[in-house]
N, C-alpha and C. Protein backbone atom coordinates (compact mmCIF):
# COMPACT_ATOMS: atom_id res chain seq x y z
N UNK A 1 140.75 62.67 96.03
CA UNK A 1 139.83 63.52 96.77
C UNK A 1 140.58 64.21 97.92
N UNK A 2 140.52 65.42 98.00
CA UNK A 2 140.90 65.83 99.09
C UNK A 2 140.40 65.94 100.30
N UNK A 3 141.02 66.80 101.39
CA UNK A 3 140.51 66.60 102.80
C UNK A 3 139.20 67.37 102.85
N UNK A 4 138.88 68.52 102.36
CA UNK A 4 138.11 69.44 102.52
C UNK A 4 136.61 68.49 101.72
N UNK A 5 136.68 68.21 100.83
CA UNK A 5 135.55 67.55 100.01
C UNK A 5 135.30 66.14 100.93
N UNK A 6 136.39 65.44 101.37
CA UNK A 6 136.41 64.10 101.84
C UNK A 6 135.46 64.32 102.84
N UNK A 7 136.04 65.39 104.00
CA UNK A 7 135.32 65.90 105.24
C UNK A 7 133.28 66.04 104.66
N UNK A 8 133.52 66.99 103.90
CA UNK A 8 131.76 67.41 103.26
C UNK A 8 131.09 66.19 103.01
N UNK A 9 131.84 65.09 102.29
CA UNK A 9 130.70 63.97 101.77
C UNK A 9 130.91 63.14 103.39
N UNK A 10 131.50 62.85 104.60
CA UNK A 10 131.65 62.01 105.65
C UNK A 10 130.51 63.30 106.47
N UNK A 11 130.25 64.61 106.36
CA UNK A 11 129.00 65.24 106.71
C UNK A 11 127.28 64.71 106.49
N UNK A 12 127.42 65.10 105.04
CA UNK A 12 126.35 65.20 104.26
C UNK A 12 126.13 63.75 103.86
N UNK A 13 127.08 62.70 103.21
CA UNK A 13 126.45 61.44 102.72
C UNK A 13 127.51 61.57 101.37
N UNK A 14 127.21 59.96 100.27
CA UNK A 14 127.80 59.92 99.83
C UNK A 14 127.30 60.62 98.29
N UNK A 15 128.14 60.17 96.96
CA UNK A 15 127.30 60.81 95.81
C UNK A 15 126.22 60.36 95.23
N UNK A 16 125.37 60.66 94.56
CA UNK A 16 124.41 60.28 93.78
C UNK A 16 123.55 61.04 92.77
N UNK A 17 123.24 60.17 91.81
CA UNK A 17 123.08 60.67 90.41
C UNK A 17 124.05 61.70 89.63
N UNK A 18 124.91 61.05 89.07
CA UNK A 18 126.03 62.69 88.96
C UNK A 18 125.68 62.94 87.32
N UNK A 19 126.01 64.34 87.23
CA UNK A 19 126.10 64.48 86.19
C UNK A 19 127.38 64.89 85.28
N UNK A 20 128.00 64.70 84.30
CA UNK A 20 128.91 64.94 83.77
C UNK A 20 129.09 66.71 83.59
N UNK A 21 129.98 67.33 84.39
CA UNK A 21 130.12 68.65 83.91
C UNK A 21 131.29 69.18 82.38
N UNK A 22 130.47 69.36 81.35
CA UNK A 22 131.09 69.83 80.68
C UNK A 22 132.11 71.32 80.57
N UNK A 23 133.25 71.19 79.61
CA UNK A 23 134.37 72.15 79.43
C UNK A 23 133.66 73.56 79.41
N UNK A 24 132.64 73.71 78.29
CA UNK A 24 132.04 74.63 78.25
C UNK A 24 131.33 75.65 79.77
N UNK A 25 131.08 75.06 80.62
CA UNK A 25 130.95 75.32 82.14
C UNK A 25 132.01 75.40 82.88
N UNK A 26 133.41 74.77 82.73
CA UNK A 26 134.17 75.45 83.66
C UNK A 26 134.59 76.73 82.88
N UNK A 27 134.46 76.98 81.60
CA UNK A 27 134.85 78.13 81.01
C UNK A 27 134.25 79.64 81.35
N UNK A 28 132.77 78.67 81.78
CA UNK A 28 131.91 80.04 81.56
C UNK A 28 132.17 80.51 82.83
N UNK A 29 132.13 80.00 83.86
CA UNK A 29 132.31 80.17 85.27
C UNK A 29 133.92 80.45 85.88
N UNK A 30 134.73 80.70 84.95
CA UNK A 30 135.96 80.78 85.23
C UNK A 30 136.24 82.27 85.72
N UNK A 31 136.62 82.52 86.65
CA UNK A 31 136.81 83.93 87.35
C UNK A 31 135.69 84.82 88.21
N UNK A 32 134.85 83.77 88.18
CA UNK A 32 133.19 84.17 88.52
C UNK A 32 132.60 83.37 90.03
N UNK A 33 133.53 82.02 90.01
CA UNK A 33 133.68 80.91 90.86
C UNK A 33 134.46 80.46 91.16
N UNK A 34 134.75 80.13 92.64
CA UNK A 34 136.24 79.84 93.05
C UNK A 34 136.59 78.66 92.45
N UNK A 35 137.71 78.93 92.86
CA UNK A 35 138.83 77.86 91.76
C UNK A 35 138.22 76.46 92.19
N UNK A 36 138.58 76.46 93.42
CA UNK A 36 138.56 75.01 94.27
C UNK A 36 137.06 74.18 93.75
N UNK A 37 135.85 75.16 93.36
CA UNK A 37 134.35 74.88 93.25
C UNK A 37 135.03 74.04 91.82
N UNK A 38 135.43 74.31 90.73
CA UNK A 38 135.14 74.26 89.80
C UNK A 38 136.06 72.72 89.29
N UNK A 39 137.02 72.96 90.63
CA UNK A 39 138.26 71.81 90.65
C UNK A 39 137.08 70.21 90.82
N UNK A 40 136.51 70.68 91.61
CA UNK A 40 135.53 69.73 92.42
C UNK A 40 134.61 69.44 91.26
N UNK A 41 133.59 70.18 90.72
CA UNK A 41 132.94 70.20 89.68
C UNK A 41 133.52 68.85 88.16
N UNK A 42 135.14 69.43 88.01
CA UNK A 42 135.67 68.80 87.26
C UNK A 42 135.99 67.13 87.75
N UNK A 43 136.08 67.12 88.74
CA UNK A 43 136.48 65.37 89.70
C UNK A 43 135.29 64.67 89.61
N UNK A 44 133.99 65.81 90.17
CA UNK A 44 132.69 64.78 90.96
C UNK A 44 131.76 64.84 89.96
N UNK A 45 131.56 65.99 89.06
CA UNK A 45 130.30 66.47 88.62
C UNK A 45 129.23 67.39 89.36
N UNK A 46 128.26 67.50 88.49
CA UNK A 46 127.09 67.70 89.48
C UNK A 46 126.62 66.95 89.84
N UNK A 47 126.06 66.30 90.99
CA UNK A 47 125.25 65.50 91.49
C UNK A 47 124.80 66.26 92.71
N UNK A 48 123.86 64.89 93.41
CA UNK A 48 123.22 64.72 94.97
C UNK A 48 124.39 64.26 96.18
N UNK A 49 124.28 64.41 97.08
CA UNK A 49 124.90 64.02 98.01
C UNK A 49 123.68 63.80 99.37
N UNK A 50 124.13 62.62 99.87
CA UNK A 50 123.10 61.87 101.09
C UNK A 50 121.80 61.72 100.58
N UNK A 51 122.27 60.71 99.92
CA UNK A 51 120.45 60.04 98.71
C UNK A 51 119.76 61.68 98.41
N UNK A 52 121.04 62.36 98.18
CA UNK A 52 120.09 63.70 97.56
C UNK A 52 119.36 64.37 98.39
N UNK A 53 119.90 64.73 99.62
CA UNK A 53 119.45 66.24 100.63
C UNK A 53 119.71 67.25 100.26
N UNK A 54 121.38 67.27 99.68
CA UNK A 54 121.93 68.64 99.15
C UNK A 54 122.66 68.06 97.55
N UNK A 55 122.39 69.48 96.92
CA UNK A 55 122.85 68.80 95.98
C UNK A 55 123.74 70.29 95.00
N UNK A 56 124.92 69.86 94.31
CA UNK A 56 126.06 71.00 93.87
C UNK A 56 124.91 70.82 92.43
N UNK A 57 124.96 72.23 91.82
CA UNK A 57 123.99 71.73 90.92
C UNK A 57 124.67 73.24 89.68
N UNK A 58 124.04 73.09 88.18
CA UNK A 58 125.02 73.55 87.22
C UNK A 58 124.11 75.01 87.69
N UNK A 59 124.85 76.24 87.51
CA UNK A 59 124.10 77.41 88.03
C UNK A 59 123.37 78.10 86.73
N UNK A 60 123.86 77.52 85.89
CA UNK A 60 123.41 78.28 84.42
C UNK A 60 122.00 77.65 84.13
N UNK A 61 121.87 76.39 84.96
CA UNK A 61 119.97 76.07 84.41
C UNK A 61 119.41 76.96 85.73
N UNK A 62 119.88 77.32 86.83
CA UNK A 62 119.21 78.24 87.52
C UNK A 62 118.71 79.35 87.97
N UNK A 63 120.18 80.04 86.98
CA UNK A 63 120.17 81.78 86.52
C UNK A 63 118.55 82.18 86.10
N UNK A 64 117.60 81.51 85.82
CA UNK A 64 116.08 82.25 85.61
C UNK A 64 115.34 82.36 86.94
N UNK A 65 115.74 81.08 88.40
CA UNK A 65 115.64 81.03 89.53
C UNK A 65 115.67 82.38 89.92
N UNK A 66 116.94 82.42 89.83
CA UNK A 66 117.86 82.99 90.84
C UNK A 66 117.38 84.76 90.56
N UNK A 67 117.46 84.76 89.35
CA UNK A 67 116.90 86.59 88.41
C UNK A 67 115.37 86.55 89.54
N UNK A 68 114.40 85.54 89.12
CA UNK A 68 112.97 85.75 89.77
C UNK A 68 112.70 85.96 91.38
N UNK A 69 113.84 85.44 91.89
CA UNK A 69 114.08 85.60 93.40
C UNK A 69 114.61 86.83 94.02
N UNK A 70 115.40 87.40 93.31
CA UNK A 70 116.26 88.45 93.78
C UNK A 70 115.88 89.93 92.62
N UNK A 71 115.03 89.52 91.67
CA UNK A 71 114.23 91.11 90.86
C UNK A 71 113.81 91.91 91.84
N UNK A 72 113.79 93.29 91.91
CA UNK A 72 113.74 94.50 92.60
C UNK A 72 113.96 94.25 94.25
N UNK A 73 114.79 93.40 94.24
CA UNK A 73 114.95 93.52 95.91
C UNK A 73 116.57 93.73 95.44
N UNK A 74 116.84 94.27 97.44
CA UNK A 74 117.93 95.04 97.42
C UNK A 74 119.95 94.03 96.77
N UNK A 75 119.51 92.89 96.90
CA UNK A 75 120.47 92.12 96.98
C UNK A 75 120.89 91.78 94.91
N UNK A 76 119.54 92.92 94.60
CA UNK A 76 119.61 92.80 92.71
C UNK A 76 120.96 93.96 92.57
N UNK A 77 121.09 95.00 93.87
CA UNK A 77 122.23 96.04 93.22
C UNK A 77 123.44 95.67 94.14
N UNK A 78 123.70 94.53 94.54
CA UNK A 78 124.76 94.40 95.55
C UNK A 78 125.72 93.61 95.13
N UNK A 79 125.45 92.80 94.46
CA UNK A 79 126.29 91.68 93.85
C UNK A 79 125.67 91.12 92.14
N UNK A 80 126.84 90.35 91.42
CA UNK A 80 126.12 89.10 90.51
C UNK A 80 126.22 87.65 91.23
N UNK A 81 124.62 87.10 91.36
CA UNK A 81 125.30 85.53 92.30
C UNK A 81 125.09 84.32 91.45
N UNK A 82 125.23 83.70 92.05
CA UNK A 82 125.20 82.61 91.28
C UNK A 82 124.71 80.84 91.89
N UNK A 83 123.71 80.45 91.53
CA UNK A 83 123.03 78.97 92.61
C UNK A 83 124.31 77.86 92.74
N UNK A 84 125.02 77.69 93.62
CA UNK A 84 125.93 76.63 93.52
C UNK A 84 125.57 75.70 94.15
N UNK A 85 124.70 75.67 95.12
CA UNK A 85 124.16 74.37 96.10
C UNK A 85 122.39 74.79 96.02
N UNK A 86 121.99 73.33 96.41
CA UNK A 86 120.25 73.51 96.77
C UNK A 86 120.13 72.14 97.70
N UNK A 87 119.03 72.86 98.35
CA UNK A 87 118.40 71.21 99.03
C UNK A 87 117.53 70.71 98.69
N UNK A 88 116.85 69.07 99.05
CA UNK A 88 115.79 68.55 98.53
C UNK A 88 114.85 69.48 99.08
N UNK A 89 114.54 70.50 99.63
CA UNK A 89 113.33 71.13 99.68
C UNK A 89 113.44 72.84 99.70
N UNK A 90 114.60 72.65 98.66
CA UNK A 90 114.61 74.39 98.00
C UNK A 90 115.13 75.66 98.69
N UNK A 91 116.21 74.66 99.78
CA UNK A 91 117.02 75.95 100.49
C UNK A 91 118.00 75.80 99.28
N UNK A 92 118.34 77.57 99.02
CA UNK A 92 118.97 77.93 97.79
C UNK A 92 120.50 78.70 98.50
N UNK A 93 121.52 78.29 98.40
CA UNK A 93 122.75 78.75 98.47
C UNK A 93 123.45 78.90 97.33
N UNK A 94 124.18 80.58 97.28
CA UNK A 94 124.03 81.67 96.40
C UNK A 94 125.98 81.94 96.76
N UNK A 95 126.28 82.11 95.77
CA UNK A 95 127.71 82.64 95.49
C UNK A 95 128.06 84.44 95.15
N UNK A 96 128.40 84.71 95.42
CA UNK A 96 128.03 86.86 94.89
C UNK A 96 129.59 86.42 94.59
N UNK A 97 129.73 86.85 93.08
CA UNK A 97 131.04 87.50 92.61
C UNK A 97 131.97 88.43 93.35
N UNK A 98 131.36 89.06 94.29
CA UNK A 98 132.67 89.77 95.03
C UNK A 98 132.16 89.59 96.47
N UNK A 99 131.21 88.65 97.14
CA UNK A 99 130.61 88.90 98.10
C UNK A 99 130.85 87.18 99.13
N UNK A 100 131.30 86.52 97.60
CA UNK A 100 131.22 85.26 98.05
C UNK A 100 129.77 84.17 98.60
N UNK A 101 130.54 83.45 99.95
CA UNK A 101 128.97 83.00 100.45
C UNK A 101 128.35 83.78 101.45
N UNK A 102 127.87 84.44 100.67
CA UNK A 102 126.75 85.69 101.56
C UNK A 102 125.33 85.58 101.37
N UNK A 103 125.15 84.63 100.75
CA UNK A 103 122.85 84.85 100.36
C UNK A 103 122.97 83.74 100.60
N UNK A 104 121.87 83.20 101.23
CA UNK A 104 120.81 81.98 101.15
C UNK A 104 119.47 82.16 101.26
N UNK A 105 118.97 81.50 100.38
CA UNK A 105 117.62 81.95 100.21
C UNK A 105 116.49 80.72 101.06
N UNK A 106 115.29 80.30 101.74
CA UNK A 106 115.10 79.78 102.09
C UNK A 106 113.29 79.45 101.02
N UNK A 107 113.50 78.79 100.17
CA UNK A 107 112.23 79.01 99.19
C UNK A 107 110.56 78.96 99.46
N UNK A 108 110.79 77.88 100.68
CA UNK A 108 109.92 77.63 100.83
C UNK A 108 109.39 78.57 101.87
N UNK A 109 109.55 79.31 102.20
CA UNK A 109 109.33 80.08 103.45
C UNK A 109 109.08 81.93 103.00
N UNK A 110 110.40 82.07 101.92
CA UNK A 110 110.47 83.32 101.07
C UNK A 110 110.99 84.03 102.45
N UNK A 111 112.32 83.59 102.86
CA UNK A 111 113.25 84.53 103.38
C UNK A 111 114.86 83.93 103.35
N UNK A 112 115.51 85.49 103.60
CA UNK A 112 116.55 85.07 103.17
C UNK A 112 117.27 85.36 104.26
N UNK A 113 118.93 84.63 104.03
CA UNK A 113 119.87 85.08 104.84
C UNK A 113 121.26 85.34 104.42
N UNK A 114 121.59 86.33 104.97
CA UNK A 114 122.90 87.34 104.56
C UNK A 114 124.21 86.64 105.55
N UNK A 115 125.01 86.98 105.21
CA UNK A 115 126.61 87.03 106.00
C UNK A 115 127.78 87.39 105.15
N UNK A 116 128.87 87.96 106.03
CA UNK A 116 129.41 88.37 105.98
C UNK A 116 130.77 87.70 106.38
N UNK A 117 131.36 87.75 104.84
CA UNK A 117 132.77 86.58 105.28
C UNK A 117 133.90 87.73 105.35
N UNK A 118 134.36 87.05 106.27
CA UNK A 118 136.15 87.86 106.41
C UNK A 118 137.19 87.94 105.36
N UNK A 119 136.70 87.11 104.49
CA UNK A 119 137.64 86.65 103.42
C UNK A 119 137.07 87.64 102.19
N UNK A 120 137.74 88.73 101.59
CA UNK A 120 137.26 89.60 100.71
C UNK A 120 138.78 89.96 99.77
N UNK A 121 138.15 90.64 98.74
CA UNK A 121 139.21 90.80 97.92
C UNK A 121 139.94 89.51 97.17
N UNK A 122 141.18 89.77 96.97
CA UNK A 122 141.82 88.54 96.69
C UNK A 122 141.58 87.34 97.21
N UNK A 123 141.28 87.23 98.46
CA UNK A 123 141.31 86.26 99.49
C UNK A 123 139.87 86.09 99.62
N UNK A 124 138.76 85.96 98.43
CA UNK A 124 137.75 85.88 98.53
C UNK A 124 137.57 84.51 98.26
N UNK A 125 138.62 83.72 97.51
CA UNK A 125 138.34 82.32 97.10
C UNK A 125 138.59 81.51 98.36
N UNK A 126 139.25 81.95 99.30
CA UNK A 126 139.44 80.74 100.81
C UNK A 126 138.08 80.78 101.45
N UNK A 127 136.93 81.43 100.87
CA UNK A 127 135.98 81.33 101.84
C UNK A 127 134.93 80.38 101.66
N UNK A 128 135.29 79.75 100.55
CA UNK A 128 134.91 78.78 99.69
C UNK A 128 134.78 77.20 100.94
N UNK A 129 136.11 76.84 101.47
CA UNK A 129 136.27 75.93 101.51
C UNK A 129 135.36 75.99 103.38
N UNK A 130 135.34 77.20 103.61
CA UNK A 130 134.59 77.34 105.06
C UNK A 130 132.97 77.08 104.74
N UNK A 131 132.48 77.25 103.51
CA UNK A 131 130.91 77.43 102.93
C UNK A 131 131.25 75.89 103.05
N UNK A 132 131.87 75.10 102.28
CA UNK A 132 131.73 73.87 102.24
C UNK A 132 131.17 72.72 103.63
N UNK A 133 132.04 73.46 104.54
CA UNK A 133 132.32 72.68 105.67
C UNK A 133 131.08 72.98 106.44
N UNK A 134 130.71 73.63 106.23
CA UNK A 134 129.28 74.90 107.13
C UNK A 134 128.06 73.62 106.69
N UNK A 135 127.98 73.28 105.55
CA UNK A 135 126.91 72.46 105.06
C UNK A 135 127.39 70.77 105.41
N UNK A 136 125.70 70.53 106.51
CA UNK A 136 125.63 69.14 106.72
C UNK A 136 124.22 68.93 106.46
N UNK A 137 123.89 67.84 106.79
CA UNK A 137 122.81 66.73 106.76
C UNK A 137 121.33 67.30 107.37
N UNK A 138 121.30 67.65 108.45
CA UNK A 138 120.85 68.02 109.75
C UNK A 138 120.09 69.19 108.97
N UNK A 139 120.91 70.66 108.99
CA UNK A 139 120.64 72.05 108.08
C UNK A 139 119.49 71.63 107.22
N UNK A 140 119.67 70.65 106.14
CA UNK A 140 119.01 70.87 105.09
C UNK A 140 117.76 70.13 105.13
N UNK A 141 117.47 69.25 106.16
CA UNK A 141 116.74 68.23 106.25
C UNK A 141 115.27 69.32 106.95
N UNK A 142 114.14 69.71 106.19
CA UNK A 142 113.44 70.40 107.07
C UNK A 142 112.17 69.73 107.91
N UNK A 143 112.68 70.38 108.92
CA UNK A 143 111.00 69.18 110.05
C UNK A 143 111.46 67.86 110.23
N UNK A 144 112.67 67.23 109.43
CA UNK A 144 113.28 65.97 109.57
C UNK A 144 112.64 65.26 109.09
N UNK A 145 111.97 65.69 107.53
CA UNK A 145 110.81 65.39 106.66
C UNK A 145 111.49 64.73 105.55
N UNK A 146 112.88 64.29 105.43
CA UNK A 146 112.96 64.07 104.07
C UNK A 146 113.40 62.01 104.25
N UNK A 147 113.58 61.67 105.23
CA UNK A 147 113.52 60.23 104.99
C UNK A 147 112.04 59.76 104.99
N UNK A 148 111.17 60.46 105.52
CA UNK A 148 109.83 60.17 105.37
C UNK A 148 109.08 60.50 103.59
N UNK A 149 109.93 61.33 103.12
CA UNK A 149 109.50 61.67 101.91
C UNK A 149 110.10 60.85 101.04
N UNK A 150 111.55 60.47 101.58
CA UNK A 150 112.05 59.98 100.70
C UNK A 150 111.55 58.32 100.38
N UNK A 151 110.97 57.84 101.57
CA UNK A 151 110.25 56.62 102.14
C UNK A 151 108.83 56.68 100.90
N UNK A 152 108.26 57.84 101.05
CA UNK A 152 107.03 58.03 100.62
C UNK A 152 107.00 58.02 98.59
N UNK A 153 108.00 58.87 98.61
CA UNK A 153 108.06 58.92 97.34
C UNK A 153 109.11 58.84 96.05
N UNK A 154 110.22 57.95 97.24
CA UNK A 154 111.01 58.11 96.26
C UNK A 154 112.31 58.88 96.15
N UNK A 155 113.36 58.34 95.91
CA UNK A 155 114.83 59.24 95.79
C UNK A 155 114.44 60.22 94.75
N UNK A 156 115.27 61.28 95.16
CA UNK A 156 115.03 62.36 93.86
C UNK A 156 116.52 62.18 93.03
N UNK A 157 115.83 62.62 91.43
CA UNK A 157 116.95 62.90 90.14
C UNK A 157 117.08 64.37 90.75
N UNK A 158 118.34 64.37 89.55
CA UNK A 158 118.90 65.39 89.86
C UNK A 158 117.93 66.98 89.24
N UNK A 159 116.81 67.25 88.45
CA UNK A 159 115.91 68.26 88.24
C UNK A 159 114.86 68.40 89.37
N UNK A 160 114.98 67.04 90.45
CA UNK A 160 113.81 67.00 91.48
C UNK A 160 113.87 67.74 92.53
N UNK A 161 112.91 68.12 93.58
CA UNK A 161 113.10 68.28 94.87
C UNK A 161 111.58 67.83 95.70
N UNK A 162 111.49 68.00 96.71
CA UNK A 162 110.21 68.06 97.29
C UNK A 162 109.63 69.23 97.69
N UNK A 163 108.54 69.07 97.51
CA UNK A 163 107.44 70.27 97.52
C UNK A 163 106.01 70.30 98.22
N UNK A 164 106.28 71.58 98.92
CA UNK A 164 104.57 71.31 99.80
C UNK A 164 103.92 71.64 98.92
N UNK A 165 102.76 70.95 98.51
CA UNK A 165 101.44 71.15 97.88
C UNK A 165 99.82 70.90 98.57
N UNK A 166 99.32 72.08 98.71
CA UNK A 166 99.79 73.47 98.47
C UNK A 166 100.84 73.96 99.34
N UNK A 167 101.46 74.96 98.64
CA UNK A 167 102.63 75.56 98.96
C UNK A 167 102.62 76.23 100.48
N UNK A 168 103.80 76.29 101.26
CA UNK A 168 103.36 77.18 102.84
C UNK A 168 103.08 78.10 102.94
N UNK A 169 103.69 78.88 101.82
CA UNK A 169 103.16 80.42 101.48
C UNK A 169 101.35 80.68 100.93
N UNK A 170 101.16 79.48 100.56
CA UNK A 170 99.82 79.99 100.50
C UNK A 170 99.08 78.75 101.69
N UNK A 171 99.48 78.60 102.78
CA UNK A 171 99.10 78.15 103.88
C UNK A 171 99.05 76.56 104.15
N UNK A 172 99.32 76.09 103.27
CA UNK A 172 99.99 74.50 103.19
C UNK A 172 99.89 73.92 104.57
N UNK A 173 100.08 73.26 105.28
CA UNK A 173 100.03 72.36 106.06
C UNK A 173 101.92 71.57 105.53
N UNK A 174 103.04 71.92 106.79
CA UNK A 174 104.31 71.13 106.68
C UNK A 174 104.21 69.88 106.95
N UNK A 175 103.49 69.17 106.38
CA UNK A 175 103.62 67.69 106.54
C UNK A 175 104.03 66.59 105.76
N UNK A 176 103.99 65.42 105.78
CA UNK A 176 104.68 64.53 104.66
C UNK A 176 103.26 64.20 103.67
N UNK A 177 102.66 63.96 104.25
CA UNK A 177 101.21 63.87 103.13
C UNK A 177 100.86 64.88 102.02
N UNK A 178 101.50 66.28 102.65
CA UNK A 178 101.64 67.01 101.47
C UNK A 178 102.96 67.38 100.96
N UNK A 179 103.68 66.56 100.66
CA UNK A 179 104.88 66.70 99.48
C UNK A 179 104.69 66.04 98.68
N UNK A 180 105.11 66.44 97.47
CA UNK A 180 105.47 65.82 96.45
C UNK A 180 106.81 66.04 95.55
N UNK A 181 106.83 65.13 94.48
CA UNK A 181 107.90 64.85 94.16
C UNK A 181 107.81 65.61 92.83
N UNK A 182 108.91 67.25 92.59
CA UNK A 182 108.53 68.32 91.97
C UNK A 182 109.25 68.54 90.89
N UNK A 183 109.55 69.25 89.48
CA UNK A 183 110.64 69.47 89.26
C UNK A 183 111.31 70.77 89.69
N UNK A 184 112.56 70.74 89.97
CA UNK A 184 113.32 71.57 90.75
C UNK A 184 112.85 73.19 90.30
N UNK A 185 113.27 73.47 88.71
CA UNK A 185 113.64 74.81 87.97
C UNK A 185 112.08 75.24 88.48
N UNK A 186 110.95 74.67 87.75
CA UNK A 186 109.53 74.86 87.34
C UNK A 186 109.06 75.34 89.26
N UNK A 187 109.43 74.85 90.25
CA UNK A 187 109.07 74.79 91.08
C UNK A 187 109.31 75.78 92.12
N UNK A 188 110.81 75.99 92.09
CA UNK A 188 111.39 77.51 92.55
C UNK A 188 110.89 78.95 92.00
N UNK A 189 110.85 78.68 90.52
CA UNK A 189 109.76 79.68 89.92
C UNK A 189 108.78 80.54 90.26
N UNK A 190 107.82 78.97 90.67
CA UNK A 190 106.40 79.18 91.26
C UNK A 190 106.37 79.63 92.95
N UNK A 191 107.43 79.65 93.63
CA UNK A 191 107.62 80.11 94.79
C UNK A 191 107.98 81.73 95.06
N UNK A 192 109.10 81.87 93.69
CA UNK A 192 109.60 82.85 93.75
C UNK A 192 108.71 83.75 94.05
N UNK A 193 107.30 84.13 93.25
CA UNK A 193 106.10 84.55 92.70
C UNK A 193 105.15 84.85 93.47
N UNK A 194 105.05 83.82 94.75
CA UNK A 194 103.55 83.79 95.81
C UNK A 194 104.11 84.92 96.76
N UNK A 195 105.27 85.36 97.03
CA UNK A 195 105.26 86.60 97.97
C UNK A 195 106.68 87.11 97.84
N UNK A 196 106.95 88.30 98.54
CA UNK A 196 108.51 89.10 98.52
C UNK A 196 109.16 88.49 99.25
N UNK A 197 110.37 88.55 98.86
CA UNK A 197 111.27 88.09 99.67
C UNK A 197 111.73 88.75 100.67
N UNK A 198 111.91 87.96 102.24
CA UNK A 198 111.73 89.22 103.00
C UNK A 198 113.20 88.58 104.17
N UNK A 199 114.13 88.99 105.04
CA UNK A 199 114.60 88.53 105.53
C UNK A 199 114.76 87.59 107.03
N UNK A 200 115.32 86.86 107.20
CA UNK A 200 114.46 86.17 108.77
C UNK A 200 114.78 87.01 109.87
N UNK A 201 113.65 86.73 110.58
CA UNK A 201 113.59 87.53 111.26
C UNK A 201 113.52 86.86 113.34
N UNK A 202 113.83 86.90 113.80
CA UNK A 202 113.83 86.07 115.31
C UNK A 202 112.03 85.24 115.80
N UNK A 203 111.04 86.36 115.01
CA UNK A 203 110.09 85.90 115.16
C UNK A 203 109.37 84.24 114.28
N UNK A 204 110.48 84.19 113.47
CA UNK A 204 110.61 83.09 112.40
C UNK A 204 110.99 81.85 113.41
N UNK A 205 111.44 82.12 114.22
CA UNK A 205 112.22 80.95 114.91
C UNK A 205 111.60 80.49 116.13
């Protein structure tokens, strides 16, 4: 293990539930995803990390996500991206083929956020290992709702996440009484759907 991955799991927590990444996936993703992602991919798998807050996850079951999130908005003519990370409650971090880590999507909320890495061109794959380091424990944990959820209902597999029901977008109440324990694909879907995606804005905060 190296320093850069060693550092991320002494952040975030250790592994859990992994899944075996097959040949056929580093193939498909080869020149599309930085090297280092795929190096990692090949060592760890996909799995959860910190009883599953954040989790590296295969992008090809998410590509129907990711199309329903980003259809006729502006970020559909800017890049091709791709889901390489998610959290237990559907913050979506996005890879752009020439853009790198520039999108995150926030699902539950239906806004997104942009940046702009220094690292472009050739030197688009070192920006990789700064996305890595950027993601901890804290970030993904929302309202500081997920040991209470996780208390409530359970570690999540790796298709799971938690989910307000009803959803915030259609006026939900953020509390632990209303989560549940969702499947991931089916669930981002149904978010994508309840409103546009719009970007954050200071009044968000």
């Amino acid at each position: 293990m190296d320093k850069i991955f060693a550092r991320f799991i002494e952040k975030v927590g250790p592994p859990h539930d992994r899944q075996e990444v097959p040949f056929s996936s580093i193939e498909r993703y080869t020149g599309r995803l930085p090297r280092l992602l795929l190096e990692y991919w090949k060592e760890h798998g996909w799995c959860g990390y910190g009883d599953g807050i954040f989790w590296m996850v295969n992008p090809q079951e998410f590509e129907p996500v990711i199309s329903s999130w980003l259809e006729n908005t502006k970020y559909s003519n800017i890049d091709t991206y791709h889901l390489i990370g998610r959290s237990a409650f559907g913050d979506l971090y996005l890879w752009g083929e020439r853009t790198g880590a520039s999108l995150e999507i926030c699902s539950i909320l239906s806004r997104s956020v942009t940046r702009t890495s220094i690292f472009t061109g050739d030197q688009l794959e070192k920006g990789f290992p700064t996305f890595l380091l950027s993601i901890d424990y804290d970030t993904n944990d929302y309202g500081e709702l997920f040991k209470p959820a996780k208390k409530k209902l359970g570690t999540l597999r790796h298709d799971e996440m938690y989910g307000f029901v009803p959803a915030l977008m259609l006026g939900g109440p953020s509390q632990v009484e209303h989560l549940e324990k969702v499947k991931a694909v089916e669930h981002l879907l149904f978010l994508s759907q309840l409103t546009e995606l719009e970007p954050y804005s200071f009044s968000d905060f």
